[in-house]
N, C-alpha and C. Protein backbone atom coordinates (compact mmCIF):
# COMPACT_ATOMS: atom_id res chain seq x y z
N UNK A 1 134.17 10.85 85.20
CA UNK A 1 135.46 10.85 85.87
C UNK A 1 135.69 12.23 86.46
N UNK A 2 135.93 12.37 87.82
CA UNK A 2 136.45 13.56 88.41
C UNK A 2 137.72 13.70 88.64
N UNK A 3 138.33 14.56 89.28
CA UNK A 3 139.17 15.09 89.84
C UNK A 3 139.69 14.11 91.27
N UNK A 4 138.74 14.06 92.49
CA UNK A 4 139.18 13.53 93.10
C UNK A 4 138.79 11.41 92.82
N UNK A 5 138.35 10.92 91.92
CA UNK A 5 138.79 9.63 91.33
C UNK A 5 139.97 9.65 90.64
N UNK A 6 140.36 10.61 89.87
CA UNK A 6 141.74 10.12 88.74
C UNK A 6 142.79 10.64 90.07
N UNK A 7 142.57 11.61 91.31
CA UNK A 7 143.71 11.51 92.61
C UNK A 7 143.97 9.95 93.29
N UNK A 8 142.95 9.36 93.34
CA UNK A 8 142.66 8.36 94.24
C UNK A 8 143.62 7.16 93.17
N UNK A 9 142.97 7.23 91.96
CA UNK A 9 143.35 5.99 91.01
C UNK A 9 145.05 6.36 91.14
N UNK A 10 145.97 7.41 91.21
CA UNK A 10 147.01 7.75 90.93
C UNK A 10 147.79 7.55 91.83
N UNK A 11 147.44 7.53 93.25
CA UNK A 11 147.78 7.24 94.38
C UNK A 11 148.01 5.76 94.37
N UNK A 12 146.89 4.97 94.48
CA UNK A 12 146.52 3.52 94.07
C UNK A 12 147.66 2.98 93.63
N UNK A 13 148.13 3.59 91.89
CA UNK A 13 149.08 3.21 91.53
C UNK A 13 150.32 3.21 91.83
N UNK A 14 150.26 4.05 92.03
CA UNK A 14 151.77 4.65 92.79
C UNK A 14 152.38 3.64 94.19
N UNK A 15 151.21 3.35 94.66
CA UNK A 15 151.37 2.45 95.96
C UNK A 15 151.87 0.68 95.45
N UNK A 16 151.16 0.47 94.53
CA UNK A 16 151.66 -0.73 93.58
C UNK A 16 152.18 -0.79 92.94
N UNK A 17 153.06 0.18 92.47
CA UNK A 17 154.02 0.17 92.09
C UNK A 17 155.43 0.36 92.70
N UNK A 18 155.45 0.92 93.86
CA UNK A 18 156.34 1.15 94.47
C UNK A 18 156.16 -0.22 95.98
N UNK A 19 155.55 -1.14 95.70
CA UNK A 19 155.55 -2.52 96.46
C UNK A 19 155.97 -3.70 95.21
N UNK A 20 155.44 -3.21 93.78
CA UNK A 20 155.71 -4.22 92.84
C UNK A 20 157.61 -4.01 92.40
N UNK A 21 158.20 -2.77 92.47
CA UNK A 21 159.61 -2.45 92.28
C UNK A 21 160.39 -3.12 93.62
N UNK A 22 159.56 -3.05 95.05
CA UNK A 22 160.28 -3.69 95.60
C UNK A 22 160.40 -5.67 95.79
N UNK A 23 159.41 -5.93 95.51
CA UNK A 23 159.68 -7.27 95.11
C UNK A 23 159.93 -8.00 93.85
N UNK A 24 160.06 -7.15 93.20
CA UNK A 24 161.43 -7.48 91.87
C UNK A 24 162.28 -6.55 92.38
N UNK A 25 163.05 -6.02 92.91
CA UNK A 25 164.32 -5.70 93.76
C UNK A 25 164.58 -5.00 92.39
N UNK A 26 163.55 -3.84 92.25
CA UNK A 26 163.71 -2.72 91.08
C UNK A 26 164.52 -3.10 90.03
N UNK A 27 163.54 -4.23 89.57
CA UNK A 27 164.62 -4.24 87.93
C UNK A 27 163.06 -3.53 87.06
N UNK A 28 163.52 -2.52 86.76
CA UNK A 28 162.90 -1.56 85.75
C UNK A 28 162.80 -1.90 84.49
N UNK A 29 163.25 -3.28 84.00
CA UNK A 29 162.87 -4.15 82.79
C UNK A 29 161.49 -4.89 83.26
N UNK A 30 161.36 -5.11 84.16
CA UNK A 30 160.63 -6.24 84.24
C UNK A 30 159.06 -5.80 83.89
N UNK A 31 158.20 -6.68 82.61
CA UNK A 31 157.24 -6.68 82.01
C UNK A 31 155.82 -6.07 82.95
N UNK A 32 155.99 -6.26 84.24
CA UNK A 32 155.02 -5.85 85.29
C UNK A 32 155.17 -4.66 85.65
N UNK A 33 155.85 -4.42 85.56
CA UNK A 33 156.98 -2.99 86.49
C UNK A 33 156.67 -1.75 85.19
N UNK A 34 157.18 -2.20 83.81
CA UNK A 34 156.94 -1.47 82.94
C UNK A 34 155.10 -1.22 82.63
N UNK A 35 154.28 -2.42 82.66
CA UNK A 35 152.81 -1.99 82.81
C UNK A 35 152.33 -1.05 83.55
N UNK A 36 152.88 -1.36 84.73
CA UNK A 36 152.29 -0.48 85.49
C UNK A 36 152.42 0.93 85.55
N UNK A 37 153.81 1.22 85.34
CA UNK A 37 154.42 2.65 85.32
C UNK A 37 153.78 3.12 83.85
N UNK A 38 153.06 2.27 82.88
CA UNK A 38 152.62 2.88 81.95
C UNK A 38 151.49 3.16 82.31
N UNK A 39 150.66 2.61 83.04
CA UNK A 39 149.28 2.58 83.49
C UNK A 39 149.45 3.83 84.54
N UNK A 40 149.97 4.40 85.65
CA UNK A 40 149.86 5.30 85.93
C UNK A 40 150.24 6.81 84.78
N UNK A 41 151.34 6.79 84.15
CA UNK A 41 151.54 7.37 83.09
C UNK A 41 150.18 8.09 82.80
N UNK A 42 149.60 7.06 82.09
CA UNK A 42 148.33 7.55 81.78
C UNK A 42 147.44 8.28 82.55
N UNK A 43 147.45 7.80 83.89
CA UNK A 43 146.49 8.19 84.70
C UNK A 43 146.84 10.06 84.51
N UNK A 44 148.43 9.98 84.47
CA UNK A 44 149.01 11.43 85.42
C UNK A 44 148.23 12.14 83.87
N UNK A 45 148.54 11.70 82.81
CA UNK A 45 148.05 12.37 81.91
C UNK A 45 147.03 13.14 81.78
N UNK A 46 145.83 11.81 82.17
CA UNK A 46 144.55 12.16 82.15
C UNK A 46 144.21 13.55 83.00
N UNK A 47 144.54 13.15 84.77
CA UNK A 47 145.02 13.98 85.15
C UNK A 47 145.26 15.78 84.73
N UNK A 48 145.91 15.55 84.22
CA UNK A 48 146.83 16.93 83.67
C UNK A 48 145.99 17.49 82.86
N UNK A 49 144.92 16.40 81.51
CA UNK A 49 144.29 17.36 81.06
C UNK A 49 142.97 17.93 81.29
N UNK A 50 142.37 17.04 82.59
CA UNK A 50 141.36 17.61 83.25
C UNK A 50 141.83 18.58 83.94
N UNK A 51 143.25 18.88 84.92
CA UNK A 51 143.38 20.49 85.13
C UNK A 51 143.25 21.62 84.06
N UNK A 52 143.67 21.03 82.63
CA UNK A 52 144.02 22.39 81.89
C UNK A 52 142.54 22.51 81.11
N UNK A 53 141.56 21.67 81.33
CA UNK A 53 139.91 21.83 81.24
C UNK A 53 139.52 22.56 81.62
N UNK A 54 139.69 22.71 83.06
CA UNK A 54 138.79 23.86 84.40
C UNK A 54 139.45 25.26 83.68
C-alpha cells in the first residue's frame, strides 16, 4: 500500500459518499451512510499513519 493508492481510495470514498448522502437526502442515520463514513474513516487513518512513518 502506498501513499498515492490510500489518496486515490480516499477520494473514491469521499465521492460515494457525498452522492450516497445525497440520495438519502442526508439522513446521517442511515445504515449505508454510516458504513461508509466509517470506511473512509479508516482509510483517513491509515492515511495519517503512513505520513507519521516517512
Amino acid at each position: 500500500m502506498d501513499e498515492q493508492w490510500l489518496i486515490r481510495q480516499i477520494e473514491e470514498k469521499r465521492e460515494a459518499l457525498k452522492k450516497l448522502l445525497h440520495s438519502k437526502d442526508f439522513n446521517l442515520n442511515d445504515h449505508e451512510v454510516i458504513k461508509l463514513s466509517q470506511e473512509l474513516d479508516e482509510l483517513i487513518l491509515q492515511y495519517t499513519q503512513y505520513k507519521t512513518r516517512e
